[in-house]
C-alpha atoms as a PDB file:
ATOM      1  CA  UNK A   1     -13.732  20.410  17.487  1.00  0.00           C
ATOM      2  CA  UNK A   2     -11.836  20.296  20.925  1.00  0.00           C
ATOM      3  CA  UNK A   3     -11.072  17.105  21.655  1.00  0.00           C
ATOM      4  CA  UNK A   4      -9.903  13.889  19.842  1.00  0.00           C
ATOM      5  CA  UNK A   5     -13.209  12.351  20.594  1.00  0.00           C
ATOM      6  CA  UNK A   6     -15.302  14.984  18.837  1.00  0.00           C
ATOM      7  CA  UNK A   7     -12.850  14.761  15.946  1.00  0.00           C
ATOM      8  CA  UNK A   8     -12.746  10.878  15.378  1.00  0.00           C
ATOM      9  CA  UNK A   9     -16.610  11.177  15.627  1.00  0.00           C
ATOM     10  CA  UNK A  10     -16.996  13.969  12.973  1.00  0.00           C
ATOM     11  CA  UNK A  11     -14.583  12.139  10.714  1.00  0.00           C
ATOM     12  CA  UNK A  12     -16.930   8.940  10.851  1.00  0.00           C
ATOM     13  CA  UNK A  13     -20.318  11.386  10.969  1.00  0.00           C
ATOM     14  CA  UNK A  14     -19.954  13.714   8.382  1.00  0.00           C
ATOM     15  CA  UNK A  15     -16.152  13.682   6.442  1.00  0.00           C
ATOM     16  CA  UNK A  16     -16.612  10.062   5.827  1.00  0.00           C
ATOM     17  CA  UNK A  17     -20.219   9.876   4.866  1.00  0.00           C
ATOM     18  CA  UNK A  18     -19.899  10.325   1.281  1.00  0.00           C
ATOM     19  CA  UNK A  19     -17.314   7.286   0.948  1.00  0.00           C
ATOM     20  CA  UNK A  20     -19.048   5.443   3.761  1.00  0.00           C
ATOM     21  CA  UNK A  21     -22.784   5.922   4.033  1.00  0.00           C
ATOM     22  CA  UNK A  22     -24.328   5.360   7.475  1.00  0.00           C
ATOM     23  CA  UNK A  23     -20.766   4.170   9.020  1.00  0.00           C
ATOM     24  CA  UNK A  24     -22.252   3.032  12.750  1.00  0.00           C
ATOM     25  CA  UNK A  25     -20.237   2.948  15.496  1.00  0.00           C
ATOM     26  CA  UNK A  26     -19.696  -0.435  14.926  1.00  0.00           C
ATOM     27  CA  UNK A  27     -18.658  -0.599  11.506  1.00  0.00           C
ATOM     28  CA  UNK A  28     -16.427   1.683  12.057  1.00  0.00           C
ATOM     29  CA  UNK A  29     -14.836  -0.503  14.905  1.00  0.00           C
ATOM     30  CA  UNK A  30     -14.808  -3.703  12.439  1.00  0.00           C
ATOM     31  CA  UNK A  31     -13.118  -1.537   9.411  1.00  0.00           C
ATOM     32  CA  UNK A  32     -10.571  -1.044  12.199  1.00  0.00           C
ATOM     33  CA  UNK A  33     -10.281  -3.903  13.898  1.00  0.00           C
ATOM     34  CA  UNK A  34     -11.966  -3.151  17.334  1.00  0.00           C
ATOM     35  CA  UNK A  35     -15.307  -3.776  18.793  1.00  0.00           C
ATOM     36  CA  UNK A  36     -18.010  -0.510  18.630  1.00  0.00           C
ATOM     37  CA  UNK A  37     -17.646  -0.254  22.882  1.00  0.00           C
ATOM     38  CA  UNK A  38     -13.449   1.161  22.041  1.00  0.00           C
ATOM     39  CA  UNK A  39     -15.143   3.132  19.160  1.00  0.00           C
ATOM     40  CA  UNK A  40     -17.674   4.465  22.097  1.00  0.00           C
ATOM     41  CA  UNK A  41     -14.980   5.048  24.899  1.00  0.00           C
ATOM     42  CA  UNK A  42     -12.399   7.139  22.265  1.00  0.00           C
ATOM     43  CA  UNK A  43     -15.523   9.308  21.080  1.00  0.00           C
ATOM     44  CA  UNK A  44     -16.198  10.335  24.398  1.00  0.00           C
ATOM     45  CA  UNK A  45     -12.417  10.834  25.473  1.00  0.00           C
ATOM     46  CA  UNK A  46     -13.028   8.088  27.773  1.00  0.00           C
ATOM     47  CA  UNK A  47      -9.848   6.448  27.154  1.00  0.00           C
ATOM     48  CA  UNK A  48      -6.608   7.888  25.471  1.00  0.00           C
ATOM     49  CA  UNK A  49      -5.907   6.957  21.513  1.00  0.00           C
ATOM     50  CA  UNK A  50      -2.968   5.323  21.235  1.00  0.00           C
ATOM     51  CA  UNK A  51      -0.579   5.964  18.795  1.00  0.00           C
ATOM     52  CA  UNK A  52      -0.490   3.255  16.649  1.00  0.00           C
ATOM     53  CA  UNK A  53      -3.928   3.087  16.793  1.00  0.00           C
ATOM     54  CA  UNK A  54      -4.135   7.016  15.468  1.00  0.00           C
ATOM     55  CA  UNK A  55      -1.839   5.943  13.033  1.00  0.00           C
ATOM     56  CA  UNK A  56      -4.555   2.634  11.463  1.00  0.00           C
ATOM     57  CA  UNK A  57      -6.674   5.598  11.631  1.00  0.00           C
ATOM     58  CA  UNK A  58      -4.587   8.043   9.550  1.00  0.00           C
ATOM     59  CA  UNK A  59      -3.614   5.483   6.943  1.00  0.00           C
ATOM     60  CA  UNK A  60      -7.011   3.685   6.153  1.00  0.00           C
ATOM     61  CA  UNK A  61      -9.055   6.864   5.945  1.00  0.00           C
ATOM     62  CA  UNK A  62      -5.993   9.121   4.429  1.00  0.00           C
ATOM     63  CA  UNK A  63      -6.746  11.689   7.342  1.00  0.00           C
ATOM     64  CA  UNK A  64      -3.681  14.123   8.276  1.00  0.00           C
ATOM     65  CA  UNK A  65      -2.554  13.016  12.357  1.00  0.00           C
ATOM     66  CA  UNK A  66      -2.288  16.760  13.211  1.00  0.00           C
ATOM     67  CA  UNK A  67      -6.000  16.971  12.841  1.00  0.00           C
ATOM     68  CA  UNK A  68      -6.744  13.941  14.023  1.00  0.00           C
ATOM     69  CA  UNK A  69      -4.748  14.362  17.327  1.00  0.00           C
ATOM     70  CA  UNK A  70      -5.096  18.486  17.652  1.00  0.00           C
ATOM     71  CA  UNK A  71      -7.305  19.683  15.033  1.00  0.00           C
ATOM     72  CA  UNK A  72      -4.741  21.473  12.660  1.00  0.00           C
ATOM     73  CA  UNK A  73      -6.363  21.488   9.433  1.00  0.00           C
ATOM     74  CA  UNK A  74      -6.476  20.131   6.775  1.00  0.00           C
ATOM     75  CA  UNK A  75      -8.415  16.908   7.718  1.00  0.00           C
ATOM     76  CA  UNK A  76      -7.776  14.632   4.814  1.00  0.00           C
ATOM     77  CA  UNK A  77      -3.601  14.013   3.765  1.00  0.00           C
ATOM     78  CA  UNK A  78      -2.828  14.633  -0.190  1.00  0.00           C
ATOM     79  CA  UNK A  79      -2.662  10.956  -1.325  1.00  0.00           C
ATOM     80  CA  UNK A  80       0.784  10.155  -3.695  1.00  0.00           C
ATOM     81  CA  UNK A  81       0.114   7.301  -6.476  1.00  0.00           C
ATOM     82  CA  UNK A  82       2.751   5.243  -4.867  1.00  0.00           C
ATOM     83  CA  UNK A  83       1.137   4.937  -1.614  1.00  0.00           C
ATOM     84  CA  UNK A  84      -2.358   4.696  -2.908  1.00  0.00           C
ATOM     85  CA  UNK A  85      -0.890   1.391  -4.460  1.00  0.00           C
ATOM     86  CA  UNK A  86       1.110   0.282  -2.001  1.00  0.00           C
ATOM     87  CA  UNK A  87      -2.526   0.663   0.255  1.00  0.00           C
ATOM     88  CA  UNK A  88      -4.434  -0.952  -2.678  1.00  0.00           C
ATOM     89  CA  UNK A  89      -1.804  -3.809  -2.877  1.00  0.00           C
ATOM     90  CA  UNK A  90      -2.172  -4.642   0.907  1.00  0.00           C
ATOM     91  CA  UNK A  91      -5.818  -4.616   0.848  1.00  0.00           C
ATOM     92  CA  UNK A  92      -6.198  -6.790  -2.294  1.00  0.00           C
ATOM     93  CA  UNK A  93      -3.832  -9.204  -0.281  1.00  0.00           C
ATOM     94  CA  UNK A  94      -6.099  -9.288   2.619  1.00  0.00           C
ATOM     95  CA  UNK A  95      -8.664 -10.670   0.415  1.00  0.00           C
ATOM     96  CA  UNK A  96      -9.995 -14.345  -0.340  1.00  0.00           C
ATOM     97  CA  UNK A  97      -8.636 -15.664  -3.796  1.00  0.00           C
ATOM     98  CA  UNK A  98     -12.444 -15.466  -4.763  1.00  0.00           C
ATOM     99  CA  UNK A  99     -12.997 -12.357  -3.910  1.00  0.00           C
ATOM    100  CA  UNK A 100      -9.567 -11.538  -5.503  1.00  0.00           C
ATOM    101  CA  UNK A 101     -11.038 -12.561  -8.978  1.00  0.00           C
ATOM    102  CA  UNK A 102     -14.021 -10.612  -8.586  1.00  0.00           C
ATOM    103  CA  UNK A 103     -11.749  -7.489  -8.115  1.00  0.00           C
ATOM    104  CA  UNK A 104     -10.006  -7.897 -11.005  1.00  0.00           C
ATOM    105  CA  UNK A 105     -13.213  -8.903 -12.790  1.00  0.00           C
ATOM    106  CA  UNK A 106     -14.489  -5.224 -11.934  1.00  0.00           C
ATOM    107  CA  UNK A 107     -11.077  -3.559 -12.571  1.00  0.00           C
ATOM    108  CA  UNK A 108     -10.832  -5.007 -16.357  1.00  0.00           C
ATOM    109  CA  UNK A 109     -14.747  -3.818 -17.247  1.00  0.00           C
ATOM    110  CA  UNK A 110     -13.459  -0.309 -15.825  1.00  0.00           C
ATOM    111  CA  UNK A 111     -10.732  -0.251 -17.963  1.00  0.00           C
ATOM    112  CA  UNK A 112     -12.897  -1.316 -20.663  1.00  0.00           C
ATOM    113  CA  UNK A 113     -15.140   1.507 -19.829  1.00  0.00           C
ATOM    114  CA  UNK A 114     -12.250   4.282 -19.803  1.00  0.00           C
ATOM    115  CA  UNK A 115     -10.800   2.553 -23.077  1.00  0.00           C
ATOM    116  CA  UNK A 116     -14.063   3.237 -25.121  1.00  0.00           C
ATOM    117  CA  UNK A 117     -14.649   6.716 -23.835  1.00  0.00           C
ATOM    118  CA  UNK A 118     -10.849   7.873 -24.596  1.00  0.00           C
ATOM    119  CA  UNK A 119     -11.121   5.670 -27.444  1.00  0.00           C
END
């Protein structure tokens, strides 16, 4: 891949597709924050990434910046437990208090699960 462009659209093509089926332009741009015509102009090295904006990048999909800026392998970072929680934390705070309870709904019956197998 040569160019940031071709990167950031491989990452949401084919890296991300297992976690992400069919991520479109556009749902990529909402995960993000922008609208699918930014996702558009940075595939096709219209316009320049910004930094911070390589950096929302980086820490919502784990991907390492030296790949995502000039293609030094490897693509994806080695996650740490305390920053998958600290990134688990912040997300669960995003969410509505509903959707909050369902969350913890489905982290209980997966405890439950692991529980009876170990158990």
């Amino acid at each position: 891949m040569d160019t940031f462009g071709d990167r950031l659209k491989e990452l949401r093509t084919s890296h991300l597709k297992n976690s992400y089926p069919r991520l479109s332009q556009e749902r990529f741009g909402n995960m993000l924050g922008v609208s699918r015509n930014v996702i558009v102009n940075l595939e096709r090295d219209v316009v320049k990434v910004r930094g911070e904006f390589a950096d929302l990048i980086c820490k919502i999909f784990r991907v390492n910046k030296n790949w995502l800026l000039n293609g030094e392998e490897p693509i994806f970072t080695e996650s740490d437990k305390e920053s998958n929680i600290d990134y688990l934390t912040d997300m669960f705070k995003k969410l509505s208090p509903n959707l909050q309870a369902h969350v913890l709904e489905h982290v209980q019956k997966l405890l439950d699960l692991s529980d009876n197998k170990t158990g």
